[in-house]
PDB file of N, CA and C in Angstrom:
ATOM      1  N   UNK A   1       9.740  32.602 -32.699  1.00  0.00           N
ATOM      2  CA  UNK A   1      10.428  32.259 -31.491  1.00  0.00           C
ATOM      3  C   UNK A   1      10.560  33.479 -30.579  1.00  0.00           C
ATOM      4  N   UNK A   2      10.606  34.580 -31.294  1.00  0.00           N
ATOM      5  CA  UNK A   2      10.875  35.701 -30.416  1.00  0.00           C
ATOM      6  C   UNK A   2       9.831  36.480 -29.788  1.00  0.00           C
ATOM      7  N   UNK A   3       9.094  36.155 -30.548  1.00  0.00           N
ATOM      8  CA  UNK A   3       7.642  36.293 -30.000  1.00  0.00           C
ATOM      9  C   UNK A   3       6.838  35.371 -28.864  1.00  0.00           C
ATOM     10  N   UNK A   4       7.516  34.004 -28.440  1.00  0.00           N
ATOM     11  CA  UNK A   4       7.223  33.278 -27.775  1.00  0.00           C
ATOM     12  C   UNK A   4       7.141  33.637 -26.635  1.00  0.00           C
ATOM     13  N   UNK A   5       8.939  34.280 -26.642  1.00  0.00           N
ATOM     14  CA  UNK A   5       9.910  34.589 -25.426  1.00  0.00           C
ATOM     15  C   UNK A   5       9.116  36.123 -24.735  1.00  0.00           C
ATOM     16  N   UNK A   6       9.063  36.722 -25.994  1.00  0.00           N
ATOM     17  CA  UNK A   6       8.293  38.204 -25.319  1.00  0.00           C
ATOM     18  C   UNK A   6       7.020  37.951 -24.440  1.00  0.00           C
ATOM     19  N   UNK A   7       6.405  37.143 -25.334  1.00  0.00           N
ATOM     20  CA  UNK A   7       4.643  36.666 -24.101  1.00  0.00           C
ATOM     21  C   UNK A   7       5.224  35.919 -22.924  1.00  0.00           C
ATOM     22  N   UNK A   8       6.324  34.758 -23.038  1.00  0.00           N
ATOM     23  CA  UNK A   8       6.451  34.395 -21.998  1.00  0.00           C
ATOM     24  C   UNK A   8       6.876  35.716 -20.861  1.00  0.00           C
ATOM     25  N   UNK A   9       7.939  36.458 -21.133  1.00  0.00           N
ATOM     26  CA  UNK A   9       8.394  38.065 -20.310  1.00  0.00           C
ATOM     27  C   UNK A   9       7.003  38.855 -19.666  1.00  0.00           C
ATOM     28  N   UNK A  10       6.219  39.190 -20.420  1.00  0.00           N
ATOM     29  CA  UNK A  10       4.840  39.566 -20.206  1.00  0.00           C
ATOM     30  C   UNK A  10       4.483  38.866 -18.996  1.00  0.00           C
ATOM     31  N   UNK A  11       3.952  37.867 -19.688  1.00  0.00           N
ATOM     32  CA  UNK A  11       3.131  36.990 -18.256  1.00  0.00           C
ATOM     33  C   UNK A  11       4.047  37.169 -17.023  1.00  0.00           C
ATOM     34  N   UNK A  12       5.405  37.452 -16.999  1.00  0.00           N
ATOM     35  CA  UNK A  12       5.622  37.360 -15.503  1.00  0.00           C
ATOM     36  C   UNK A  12       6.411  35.883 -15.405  1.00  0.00           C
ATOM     37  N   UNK A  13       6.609  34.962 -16.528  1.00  0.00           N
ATOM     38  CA  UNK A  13       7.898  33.792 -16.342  1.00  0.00           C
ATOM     39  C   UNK A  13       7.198  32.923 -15.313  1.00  0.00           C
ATOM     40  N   UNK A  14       5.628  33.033 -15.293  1.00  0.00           N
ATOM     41  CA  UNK A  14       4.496  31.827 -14.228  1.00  0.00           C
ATOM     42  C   UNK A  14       4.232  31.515 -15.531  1.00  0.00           C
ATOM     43  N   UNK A  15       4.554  30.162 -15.495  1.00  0.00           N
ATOM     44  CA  UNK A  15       3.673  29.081 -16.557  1.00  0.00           C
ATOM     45  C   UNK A  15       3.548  27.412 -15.833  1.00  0.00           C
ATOM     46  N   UNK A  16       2.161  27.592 -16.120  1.00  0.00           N
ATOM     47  CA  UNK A  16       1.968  26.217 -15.194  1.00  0.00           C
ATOM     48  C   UNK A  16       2.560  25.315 -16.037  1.00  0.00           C
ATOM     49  N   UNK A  17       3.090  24.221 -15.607  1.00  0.00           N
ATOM     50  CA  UNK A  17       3.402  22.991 -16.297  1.00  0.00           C
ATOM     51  C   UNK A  17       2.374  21.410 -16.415  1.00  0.00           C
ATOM     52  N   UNK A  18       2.089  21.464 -15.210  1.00  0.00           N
ATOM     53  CA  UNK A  18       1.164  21.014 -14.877  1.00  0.00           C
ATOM     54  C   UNK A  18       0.269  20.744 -13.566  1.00  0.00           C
ATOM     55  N   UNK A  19      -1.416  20.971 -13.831  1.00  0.00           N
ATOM     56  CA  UNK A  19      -1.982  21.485 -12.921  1.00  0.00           C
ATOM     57  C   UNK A  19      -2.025  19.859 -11.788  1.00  0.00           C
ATOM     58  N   UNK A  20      -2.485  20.086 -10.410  1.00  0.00           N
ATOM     59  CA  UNK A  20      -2.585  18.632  -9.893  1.00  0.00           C
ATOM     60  C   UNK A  20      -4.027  19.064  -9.656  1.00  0.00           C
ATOM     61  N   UNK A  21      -4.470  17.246 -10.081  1.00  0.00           N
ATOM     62  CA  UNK A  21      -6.042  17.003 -10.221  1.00  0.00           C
ATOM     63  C   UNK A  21      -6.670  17.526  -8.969  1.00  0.00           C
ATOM     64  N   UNK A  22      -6.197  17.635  -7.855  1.00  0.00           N
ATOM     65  CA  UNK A  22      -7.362  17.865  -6.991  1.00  0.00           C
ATOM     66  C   UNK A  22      -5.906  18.554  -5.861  1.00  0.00           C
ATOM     67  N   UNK A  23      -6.455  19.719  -5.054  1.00  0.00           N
ATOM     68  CA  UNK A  23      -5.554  20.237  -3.627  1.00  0.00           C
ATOM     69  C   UNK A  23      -4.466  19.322  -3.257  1.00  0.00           C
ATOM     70  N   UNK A  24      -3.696  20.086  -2.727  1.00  0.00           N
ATOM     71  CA  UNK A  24      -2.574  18.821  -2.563  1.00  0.00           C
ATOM     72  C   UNK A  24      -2.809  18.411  -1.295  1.00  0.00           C
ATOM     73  N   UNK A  25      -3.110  18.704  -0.175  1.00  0.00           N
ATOM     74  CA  UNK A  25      -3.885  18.201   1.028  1.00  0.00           C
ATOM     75  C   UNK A  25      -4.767  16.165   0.664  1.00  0.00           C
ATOM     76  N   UNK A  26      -5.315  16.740  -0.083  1.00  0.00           N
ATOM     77  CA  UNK A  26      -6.182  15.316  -0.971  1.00  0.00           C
ATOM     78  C   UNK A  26      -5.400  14.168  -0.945  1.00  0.00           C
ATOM     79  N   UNK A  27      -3.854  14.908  -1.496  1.00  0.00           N
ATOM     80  CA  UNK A  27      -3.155  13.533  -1.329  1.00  0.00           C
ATOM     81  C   UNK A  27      -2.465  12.962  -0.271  1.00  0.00           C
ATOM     82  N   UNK A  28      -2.234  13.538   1.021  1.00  0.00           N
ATOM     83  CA  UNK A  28      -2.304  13.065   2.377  1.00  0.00           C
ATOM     84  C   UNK A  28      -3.913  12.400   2.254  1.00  0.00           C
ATOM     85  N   UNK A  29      -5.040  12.667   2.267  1.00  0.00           N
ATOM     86  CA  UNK A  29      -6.170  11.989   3.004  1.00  0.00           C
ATOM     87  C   UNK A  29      -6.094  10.439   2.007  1.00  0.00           C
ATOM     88  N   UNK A  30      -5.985  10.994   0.863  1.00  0.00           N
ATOM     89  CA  UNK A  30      -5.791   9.431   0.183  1.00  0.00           C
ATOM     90  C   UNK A  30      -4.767   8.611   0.799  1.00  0.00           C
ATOM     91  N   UNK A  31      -3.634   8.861   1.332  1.00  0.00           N
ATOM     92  CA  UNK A  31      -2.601   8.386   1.636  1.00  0.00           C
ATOM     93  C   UNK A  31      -2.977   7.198   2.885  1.00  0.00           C
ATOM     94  N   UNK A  32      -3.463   8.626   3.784  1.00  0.00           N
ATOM     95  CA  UNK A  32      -3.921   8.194   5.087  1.00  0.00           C
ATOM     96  C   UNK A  32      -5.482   7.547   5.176  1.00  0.00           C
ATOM     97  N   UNK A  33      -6.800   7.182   4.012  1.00  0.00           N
ATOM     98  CA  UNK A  33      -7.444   6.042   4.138  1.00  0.00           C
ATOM     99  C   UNK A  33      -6.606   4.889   2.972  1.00  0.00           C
ATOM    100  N   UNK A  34      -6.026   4.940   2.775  1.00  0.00           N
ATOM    101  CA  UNK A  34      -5.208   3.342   2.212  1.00  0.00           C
ATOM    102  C   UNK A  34      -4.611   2.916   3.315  1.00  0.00           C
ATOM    103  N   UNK A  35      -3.982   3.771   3.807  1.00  0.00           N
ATOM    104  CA  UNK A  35      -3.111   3.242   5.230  1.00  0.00           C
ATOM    105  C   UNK A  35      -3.962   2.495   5.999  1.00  0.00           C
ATOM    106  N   UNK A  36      -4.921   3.008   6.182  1.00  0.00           N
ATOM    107  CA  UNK A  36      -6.466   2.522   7.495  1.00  0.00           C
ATOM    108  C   UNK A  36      -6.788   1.172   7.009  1.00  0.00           C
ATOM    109  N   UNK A  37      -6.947   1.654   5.856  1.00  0.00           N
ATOM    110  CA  UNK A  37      -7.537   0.469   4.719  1.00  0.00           C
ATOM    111  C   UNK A  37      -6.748  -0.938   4.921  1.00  0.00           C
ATOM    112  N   UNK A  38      -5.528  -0.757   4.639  1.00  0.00           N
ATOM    113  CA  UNK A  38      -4.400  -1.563   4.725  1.00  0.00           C
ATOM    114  C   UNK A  38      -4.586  -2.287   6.371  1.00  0.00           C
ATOM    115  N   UNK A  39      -4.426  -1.195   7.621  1.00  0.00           N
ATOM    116  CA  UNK A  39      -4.275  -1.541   8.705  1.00  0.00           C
ATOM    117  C   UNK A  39      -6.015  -2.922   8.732  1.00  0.00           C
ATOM    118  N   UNK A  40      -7.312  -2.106   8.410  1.00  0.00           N
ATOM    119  CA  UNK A  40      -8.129  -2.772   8.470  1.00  0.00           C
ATOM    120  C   UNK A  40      -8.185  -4.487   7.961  1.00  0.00           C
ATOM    121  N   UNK A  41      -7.415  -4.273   7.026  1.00  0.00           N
ATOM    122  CA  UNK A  41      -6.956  -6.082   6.406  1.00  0.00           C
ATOM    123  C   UNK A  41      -6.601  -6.773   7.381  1.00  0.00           C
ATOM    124  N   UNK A  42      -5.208  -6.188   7.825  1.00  0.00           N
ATOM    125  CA  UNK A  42      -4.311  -6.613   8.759  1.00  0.00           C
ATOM    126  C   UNK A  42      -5.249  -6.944  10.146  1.00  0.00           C
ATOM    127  N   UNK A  43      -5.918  -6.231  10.230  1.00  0.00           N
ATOM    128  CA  UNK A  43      -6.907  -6.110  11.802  1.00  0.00           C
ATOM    129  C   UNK A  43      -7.905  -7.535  11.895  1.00  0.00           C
ATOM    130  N   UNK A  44      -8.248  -7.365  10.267  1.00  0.00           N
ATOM    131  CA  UNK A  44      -9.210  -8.791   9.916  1.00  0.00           C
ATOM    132  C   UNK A  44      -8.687 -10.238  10.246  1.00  0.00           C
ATOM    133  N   UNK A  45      -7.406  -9.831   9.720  1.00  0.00           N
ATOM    134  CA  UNK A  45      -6.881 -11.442  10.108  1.00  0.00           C
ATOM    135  C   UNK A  45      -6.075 -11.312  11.998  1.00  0.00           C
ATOM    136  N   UNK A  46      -6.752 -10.670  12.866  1.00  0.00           N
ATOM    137  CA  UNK A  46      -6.169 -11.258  14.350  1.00  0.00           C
ATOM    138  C   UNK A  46      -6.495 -12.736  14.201  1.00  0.00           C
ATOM    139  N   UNK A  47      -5.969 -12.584  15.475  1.00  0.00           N
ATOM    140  CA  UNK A  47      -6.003 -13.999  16.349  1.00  0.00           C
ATOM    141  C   UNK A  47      -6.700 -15.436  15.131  1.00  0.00           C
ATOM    142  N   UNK A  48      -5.722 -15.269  14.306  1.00  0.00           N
ATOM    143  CA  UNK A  48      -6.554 -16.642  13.146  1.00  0.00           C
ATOM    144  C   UNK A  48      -5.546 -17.660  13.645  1.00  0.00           C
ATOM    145  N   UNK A  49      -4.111 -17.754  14.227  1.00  0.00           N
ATOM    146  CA  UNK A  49      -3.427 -18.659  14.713  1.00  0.00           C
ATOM    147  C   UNK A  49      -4.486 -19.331  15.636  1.00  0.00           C
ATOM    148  N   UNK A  50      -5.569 -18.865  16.461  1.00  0.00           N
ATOM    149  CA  UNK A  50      -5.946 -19.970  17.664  1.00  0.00           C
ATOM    150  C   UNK A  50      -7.012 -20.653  16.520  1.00  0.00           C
ATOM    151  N   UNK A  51      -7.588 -19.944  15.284  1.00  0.00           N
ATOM    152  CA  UNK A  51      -8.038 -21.095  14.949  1.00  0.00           C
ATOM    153  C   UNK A  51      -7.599 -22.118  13.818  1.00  0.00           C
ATOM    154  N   UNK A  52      -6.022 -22.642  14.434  1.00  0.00           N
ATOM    155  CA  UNK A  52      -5.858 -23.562  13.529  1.00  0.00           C
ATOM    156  C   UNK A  52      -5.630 -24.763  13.393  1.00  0.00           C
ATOM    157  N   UNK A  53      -6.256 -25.446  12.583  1.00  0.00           N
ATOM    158  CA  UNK A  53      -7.036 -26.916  12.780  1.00  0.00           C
ATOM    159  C   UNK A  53      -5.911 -27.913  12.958  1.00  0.00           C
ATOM    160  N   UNK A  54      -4.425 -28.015  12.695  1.00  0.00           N
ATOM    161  CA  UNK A  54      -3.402 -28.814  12.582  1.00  0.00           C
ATOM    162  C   UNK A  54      -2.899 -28.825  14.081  1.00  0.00           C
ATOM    163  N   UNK A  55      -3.238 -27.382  15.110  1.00  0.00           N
ATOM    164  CA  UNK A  55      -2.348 -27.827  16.253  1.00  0.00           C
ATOM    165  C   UNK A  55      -1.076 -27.187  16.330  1.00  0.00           C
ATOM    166  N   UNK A  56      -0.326 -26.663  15.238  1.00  0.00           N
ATOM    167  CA  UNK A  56       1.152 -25.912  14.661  1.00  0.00           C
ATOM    168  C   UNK A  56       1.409 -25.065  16.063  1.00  0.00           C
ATOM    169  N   UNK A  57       0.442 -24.354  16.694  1.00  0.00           N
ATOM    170  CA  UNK A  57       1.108 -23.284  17.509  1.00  0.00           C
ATOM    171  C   UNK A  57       1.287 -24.301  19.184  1.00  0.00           C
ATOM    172  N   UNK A  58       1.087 -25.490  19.576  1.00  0.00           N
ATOM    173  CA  UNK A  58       1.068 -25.974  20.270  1.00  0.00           C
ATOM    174  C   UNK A  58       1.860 -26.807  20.151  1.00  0.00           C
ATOM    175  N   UNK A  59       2.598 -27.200  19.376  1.00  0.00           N
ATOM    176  CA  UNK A  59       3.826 -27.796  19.256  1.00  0.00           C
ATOM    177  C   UNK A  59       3.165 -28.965  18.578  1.00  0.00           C
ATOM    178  N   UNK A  60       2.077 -29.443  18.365  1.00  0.00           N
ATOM    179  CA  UNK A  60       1.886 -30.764  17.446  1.00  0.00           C
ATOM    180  C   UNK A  60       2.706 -30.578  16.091  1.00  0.00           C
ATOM    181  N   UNK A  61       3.066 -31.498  15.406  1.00  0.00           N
ATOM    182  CA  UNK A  61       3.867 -32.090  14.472  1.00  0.00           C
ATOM    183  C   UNK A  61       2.732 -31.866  13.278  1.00  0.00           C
ATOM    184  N   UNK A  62       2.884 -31.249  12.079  1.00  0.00           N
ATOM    185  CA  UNK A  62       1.959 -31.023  10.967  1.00  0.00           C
ATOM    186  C   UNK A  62       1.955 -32.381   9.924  1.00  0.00           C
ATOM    187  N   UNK A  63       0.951 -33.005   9.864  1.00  0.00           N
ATOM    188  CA  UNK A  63       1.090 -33.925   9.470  1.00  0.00           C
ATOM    189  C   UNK A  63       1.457 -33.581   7.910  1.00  0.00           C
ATOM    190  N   UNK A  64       1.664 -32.962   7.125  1.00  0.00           N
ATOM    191  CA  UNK A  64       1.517 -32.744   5.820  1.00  0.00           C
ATOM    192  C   UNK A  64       3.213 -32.530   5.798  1.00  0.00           C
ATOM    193  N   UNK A  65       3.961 -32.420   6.728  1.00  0.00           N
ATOM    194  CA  UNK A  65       5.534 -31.968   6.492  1.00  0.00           C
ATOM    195  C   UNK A  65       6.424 -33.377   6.550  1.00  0.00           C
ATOM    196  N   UNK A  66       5.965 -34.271   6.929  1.00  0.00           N
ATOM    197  CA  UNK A  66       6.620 -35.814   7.214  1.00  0.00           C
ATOM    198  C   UNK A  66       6.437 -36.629   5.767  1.00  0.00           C
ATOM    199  N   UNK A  67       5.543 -36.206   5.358  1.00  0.00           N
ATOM    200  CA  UNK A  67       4.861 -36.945   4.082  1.00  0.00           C
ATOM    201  C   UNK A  67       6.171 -37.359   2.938  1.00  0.00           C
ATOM    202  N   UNK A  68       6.509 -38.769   2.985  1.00  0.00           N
ATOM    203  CA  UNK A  68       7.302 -38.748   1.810  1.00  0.00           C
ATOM    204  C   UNK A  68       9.030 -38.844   2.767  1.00  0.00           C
ATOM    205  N   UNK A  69       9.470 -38.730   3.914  1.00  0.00           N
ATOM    206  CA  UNK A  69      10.334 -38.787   4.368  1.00  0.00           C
ATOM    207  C   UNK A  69      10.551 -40.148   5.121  1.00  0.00           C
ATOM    208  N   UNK A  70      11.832 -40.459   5.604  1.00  0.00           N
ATOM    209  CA  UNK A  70      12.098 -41.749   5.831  1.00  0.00           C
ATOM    210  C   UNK A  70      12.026 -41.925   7.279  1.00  0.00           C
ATOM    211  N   UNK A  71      11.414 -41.163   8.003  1.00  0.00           N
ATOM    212  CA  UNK A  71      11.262 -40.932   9.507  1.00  0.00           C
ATOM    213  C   UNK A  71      10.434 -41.869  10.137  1.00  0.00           C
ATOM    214  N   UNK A  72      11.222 -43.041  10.987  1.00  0.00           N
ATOM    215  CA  UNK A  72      10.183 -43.956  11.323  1.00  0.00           C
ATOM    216  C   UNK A  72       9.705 -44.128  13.026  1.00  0.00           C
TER     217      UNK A  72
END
């Protein structure tokens, strides 16, 4: 044990704990293409409201929500 403590004194009390896999910069750019990535999904689905086949954004009545109710 006392011998541990002396090498640790030696070295100067720097002991890595643990190294990170790659620059830490790396993990901003990863950060920031998931983000893009993410935004790009989001970008994919524009304007899909005008194409929708029921009518919903124009005020028509969805026929699939009446189904089964006593509304005459």
């Amino acid at each position: 044990m006392t011998s541990e403590l002396s090498l640790f004194a030696a070295e100067g009390g720097h002991a890595i704990v643990n190294e990170l896999p790659f620059p830490p910069i790396m993990f901003g750019v990863i950060a920031l293409v998931l983000a893009l990535a993410a935004l790009g999904v989001l970008w994919s689905f524009r304007n899909s409201l005008a194409l929708d086949p029921h009518g919903i954004a124009e005020g028509v009545p969805d026929p699939d929500v009446s189904r089964g109710s006593s509304q005459h």
